[in-house]
C-alpha atoms as a PDB file:
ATOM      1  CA  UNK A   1      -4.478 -13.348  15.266  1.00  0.00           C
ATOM      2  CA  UNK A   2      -8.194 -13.809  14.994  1.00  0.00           C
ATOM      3  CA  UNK A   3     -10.420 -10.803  14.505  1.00  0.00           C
ATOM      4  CA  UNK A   4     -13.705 -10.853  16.416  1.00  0.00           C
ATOM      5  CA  UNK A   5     -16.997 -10.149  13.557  1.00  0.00           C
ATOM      6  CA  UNK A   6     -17.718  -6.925  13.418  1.00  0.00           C
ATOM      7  CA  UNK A   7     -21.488  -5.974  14.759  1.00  0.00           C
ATOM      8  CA  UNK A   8     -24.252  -4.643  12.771  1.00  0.00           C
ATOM      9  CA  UNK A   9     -27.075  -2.824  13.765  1.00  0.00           C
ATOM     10  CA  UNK A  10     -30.686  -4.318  12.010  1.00  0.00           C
ATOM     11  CA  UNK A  11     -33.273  -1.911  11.814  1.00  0.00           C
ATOM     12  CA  UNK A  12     -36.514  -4.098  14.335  1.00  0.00           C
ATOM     13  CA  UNK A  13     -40.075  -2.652  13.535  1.00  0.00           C
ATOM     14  CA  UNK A  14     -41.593  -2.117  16.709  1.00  0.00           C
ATOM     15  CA  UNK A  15     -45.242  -1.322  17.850  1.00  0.00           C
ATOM     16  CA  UNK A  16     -46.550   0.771  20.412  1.00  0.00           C
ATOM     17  CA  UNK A  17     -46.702  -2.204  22.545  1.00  0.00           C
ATOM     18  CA  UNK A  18     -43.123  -3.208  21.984  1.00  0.00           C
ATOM     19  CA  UNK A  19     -42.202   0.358  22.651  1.00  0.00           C
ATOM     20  CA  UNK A  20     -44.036   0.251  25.945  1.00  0.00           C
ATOM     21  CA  UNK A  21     -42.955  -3.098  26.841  1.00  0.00           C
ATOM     22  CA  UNK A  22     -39.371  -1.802  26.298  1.00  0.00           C
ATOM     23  CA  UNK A  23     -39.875   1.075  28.785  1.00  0.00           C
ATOM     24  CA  UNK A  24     -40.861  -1.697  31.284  1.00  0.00           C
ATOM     25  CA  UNK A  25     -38.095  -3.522  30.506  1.00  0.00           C
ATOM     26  CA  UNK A  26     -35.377  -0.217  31.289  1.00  0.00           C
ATOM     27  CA  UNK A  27     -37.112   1.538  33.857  1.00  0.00           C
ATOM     28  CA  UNK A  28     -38.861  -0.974  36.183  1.00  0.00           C
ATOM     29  CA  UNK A  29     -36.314  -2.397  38.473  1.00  0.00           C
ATOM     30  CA  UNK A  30     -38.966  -6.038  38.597  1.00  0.00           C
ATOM     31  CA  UNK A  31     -38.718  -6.369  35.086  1.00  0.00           C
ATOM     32  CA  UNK A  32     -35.029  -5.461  34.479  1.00  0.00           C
ATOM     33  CA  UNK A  33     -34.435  -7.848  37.244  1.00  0.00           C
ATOM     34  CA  UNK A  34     -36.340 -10.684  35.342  1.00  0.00           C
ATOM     35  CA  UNK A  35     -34.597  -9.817  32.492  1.00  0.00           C
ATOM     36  CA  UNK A  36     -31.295  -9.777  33.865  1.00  0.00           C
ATOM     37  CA  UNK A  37     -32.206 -13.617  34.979  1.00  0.00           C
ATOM     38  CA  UNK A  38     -33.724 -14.497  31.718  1.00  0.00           C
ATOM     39  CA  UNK A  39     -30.776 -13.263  29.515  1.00  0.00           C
ATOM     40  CA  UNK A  40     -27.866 -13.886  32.103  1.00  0.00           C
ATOM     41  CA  UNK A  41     -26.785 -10.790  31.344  1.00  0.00           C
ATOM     42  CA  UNK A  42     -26.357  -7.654  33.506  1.00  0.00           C
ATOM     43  CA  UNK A  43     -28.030  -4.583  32.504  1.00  0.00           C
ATOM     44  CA  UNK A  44     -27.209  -1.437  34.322  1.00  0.00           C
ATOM     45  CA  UNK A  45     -30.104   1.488  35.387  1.00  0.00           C
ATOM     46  CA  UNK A  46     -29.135   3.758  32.491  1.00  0.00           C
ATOM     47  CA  UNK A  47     -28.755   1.045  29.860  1.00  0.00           C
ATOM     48  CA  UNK A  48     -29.218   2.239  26.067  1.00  0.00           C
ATOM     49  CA  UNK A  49     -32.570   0.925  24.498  1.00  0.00           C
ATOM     50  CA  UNK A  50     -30.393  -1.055  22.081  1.00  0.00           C
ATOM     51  CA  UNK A  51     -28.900  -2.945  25.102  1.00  0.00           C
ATOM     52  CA  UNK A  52     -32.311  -3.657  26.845  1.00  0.00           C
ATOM     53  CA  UNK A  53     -33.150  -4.720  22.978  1.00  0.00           C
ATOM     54  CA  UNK A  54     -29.880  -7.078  22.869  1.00  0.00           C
ATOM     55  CA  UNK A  55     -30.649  -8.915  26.144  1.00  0.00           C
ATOM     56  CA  UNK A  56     -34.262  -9.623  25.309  1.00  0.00           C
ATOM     57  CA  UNK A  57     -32.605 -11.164  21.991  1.00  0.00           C
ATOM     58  CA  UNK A  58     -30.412 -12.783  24.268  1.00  0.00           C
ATOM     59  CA  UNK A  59     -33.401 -14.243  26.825  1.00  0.00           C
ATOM     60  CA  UNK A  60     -35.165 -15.319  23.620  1.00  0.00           C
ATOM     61  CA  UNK A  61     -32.024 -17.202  22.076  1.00  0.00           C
ATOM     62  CA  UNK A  62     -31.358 -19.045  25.934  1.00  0.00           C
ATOM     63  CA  UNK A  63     -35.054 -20.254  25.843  1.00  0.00           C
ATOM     64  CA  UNK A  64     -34.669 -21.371  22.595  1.00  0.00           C
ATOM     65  CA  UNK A  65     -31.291 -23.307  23.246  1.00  0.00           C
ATOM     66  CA  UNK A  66     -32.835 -24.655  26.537  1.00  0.00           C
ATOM     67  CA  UNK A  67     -35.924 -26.174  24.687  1.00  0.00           C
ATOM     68  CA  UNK A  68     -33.943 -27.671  21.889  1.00  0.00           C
ATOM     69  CA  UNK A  69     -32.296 -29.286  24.896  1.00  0.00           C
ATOM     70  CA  UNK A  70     -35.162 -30.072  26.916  1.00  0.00           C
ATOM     71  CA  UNK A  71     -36.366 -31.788  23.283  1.00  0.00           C
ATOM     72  CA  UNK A  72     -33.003 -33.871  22.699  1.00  0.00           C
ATOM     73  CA  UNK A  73     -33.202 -35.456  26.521  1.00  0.00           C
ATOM     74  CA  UNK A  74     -36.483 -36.305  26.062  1.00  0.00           C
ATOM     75  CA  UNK A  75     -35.771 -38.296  22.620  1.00  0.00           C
ATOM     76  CA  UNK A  76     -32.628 -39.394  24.246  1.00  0.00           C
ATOM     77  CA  UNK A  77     -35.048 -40.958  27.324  1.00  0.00           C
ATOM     78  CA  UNK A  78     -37.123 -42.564  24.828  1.00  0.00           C
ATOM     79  CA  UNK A  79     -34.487 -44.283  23.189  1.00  0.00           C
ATOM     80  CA  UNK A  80     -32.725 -45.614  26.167  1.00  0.00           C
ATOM     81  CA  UNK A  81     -36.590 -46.616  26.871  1.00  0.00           C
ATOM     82  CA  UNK A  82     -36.599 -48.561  23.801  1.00  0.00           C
ATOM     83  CA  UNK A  83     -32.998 -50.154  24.314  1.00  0.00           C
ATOM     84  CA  UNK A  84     -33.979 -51.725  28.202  1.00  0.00           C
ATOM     85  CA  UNK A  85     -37.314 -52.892  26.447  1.00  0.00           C
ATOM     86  CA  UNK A  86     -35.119 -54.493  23.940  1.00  0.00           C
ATOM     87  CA  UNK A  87     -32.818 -56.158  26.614  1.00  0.00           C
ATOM     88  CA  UNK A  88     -35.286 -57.503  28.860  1.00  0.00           C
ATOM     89  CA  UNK A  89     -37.395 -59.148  25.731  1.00  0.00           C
ATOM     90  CA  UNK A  90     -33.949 -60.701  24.617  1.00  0.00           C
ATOM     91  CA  UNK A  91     -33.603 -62.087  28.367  1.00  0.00           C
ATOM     92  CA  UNK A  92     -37.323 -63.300  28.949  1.00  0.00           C
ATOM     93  CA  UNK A  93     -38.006 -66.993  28.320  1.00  0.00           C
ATOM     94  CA  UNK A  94     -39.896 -67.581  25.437  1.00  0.00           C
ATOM     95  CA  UNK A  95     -43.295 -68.477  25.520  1.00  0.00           C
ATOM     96  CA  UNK A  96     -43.048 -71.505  23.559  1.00  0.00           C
ATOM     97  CA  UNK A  97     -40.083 -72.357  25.739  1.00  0.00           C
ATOM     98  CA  UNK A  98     -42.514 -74.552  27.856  1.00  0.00           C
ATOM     99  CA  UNK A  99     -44.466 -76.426  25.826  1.00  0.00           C
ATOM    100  CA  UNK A 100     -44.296 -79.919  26.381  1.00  0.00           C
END
């Protein structure tokens, strides 16, 4: 049987910015919406500050993932770019191919 990790709690210094940002974040109904949307998480209305905390972690980590992804399409793109180029040089005539 496999045991799930156990969670820790980190201690996350936190200005009075933060803090009021956080308030936003668990007692405005726009921004726990938006938050709820970013993270794909639900929050309820009387959500702990640690849970508002863990689905702004979470938000962050899915824009992270998404632009890592957004990053290996694009260098994907380019190198099927490169590969066509490739083929249709291979299948043009050469241009020495009519000289007389």
């Amino acid at each position: 049987m496999e045991t799930l990790p156990k969670s820790t709690r980190k201690s996350l210094p936190l200005s009075a910015h933060d803090l009021e940002d956080l308030k936003l974040l668990k007692e405005s109904p726009i921004y726990r919406e938006a938050l709820v949307k970013a993270a794909g998480v639900e929050i309820s209305n009387s959500a702990s500050e640690a849970a508002v905390l863990h689905a702004v972690w979470e938000a962050g980590l899915k824009a992270i993932r998404e632009q890592i992804e957004d990053q290996g399409y694009a260098e994907m793109a380019a190198q099927q770019d490169a590969v066509q180029r490739q083929a249709a040089a291979r299948r043009r005539r050469p241009s020495w191919a009519d000289e007389s």
